[in-house]
Protein backbone atom coordinates (compact mmCIF):
# COMPACT_ATOMS: atom_id res chain seq x y z
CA UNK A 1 -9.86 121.80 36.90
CA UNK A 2 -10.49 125.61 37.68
CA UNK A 3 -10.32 127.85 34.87
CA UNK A 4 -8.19 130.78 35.87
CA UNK A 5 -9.50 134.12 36.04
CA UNK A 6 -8.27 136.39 33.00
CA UNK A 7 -8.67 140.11 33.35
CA UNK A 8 -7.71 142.43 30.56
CA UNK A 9 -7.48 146.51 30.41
CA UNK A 10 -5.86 149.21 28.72
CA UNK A 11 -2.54 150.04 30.77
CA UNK A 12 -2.38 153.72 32.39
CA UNK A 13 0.97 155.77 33.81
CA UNK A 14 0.73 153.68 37.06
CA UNK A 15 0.86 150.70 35.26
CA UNK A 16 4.79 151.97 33.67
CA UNK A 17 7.42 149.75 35.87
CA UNK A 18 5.50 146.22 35.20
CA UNK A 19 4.78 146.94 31.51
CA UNK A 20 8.51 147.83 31.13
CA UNK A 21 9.60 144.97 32.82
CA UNK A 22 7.75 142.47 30.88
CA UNK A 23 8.97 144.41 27.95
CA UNK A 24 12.12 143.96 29.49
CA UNK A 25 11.83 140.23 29.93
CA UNK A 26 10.23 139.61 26.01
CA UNK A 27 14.12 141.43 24.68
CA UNK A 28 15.83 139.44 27.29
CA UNK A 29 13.85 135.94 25.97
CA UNK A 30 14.82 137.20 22.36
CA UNK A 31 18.18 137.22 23.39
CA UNK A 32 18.22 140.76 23.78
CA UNK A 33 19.09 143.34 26.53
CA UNK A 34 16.51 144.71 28.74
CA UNK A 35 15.88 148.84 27.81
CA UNK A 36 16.73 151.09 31.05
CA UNK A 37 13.22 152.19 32.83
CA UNK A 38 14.13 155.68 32.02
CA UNK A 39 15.32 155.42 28.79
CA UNK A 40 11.83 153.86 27.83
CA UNK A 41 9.65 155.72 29.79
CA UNK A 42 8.83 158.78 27.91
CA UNK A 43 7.67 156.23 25.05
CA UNK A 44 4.93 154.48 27.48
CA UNK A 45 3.67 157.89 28.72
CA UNK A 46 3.37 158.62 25.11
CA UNK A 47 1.70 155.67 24.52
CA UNK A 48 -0.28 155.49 27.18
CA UNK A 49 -1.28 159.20 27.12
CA UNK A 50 -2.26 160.15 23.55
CA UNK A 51 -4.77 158.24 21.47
CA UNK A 52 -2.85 159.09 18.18
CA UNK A 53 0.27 157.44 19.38
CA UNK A 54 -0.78 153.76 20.23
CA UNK A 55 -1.83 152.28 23.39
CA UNK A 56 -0.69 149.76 25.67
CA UNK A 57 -2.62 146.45 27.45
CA UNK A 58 -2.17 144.70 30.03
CA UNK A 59 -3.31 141.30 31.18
CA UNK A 60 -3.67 139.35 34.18
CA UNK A 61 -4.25 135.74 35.62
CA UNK A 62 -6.00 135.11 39.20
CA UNK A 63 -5.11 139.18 39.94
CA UNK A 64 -1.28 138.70 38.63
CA UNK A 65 0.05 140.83 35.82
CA UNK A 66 1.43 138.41 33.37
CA UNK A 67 0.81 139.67 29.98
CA UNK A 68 1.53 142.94 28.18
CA UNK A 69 1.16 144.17 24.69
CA UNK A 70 2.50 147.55 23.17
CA UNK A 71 0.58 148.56 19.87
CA UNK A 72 1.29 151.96 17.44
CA UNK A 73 -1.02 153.48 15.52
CA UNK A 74 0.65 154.54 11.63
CA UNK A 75 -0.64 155.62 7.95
CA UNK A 76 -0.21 153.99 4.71
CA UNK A 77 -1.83 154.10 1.51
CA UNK A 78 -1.86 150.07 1.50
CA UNK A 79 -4.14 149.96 4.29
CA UNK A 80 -6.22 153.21 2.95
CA UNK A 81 -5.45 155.25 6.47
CA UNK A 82 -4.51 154.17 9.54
CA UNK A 83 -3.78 151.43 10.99
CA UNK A 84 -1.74 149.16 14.42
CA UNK A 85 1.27 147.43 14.84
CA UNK A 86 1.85 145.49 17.37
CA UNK A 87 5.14 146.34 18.64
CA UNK A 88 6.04 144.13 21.61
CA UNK A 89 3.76 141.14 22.87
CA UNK A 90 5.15 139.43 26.29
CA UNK A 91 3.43 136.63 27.93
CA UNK A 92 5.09 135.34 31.44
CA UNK A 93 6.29 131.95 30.87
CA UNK A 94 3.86 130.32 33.73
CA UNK A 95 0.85 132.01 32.09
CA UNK A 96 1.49 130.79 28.24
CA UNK A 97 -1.75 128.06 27.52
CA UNK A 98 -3.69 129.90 30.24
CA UNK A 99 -5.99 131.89 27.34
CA UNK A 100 -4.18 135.34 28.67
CA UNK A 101 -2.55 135.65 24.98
CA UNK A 102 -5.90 134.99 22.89
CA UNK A 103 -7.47 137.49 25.06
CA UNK A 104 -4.79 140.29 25.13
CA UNK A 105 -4.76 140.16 21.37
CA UNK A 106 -8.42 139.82 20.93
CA UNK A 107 -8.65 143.38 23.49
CA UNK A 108 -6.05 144.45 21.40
CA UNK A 109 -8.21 143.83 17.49
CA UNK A 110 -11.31 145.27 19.50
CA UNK A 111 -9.30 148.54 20.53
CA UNK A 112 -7.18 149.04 17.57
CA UNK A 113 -11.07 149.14 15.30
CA UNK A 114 -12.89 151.25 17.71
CA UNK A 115 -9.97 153.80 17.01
CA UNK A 116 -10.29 153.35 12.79
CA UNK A 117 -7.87 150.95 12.38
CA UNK A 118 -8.85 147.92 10.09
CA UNK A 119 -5.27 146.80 9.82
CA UNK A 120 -3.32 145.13 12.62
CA UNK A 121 0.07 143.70 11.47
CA UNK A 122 2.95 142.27 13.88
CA UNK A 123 6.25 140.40 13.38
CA UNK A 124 7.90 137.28 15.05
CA UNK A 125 10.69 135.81 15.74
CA UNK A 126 13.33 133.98 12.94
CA UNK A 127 12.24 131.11 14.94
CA UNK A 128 8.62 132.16 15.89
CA UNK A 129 6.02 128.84 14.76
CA UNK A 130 4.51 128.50 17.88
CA UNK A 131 3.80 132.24 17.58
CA UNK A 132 2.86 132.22 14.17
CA UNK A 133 0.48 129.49 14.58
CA UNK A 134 -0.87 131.06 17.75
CA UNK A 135 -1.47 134.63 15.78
CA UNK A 136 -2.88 132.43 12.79
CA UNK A 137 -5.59 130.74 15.11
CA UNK A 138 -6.86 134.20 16.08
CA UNK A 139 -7.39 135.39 12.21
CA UNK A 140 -3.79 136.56 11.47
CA UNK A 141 -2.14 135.56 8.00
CA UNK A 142 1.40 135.40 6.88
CA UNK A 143 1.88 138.45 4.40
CA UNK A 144 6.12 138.34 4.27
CA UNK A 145 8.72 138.61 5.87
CA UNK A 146 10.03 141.85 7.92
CA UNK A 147 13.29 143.15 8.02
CA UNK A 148 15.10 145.86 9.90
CA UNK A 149 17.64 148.28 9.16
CA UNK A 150 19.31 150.32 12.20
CA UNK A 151 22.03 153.10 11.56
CA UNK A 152 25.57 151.97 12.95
């Protein structure tokens, strides 16, 4: 069997309507709603255009976009300075197993140090275990639990 070819890069401005759509597609697996392009778009250009905000990636299989990955940079005095959060990880369902995820995340660790970030944390799903064990294989560890508050 041919191993597929994964290709992985930091997104740009061009890259806005597919990273928003597979965004879109992650909320709408969650059994969420999709955000409106333009709603959501002055976050990516922030994102994507400031080195202090976050960054986002973007990964493909044999030339396809299948994979993206949002990521915000934050302080704390836990993690002595700075450090990532990754905000929204999407892999296409026809991609998932192809090694795409491992190396999105692993792009992700490598970018998120080079910018002095020691710390990456994430969350998943109430009824994440595949996730959790595929984040655990690649060096993450289960610190708690997270929990949201939103104002009505």
């Amino acid at each position: 069997m041919v191993s597929p070819e994964i290709t992985v890069r930091l997104a740009t401005a061009e890259d806005a309507e597919v990273a928003i759509e597979l965004v879109g597609r992650l909320l709408v697996e969650l059994g969420g709603v999709a955000p409106a392009h333009d709603a959501v778009r002055p976050t990516y250009d922030r994102l994507v255009g400031s080195t202090g905000t976050g960054f986002v990636v973007l990964g493909s299989v044999d030339g396809s976009t299948a994979a993206v990955c949002t990521v915000s940079y934050l302080e704390a005095l836990r993690t002595e300075g700075p450090y990532a959060i990754v905000q929204e990880m999407y892999v296409e369902p026809d991609a998932r197993s192809s090694g795409v995820g491992a190396e999105l995340l692993r792009f992700v660790l490598d970018e998120a140090r080079s910018t002095g970030c020691d710390t990456v944390e994430l969350g998943t799903p109430m009824d994440g275990d595949r996730q959790v064990q595929f984040y655990e294989r690649l060096g993450f560890r289960r610190v708690g639990e997270r929990l949201r508050w939103t104002a009505p």
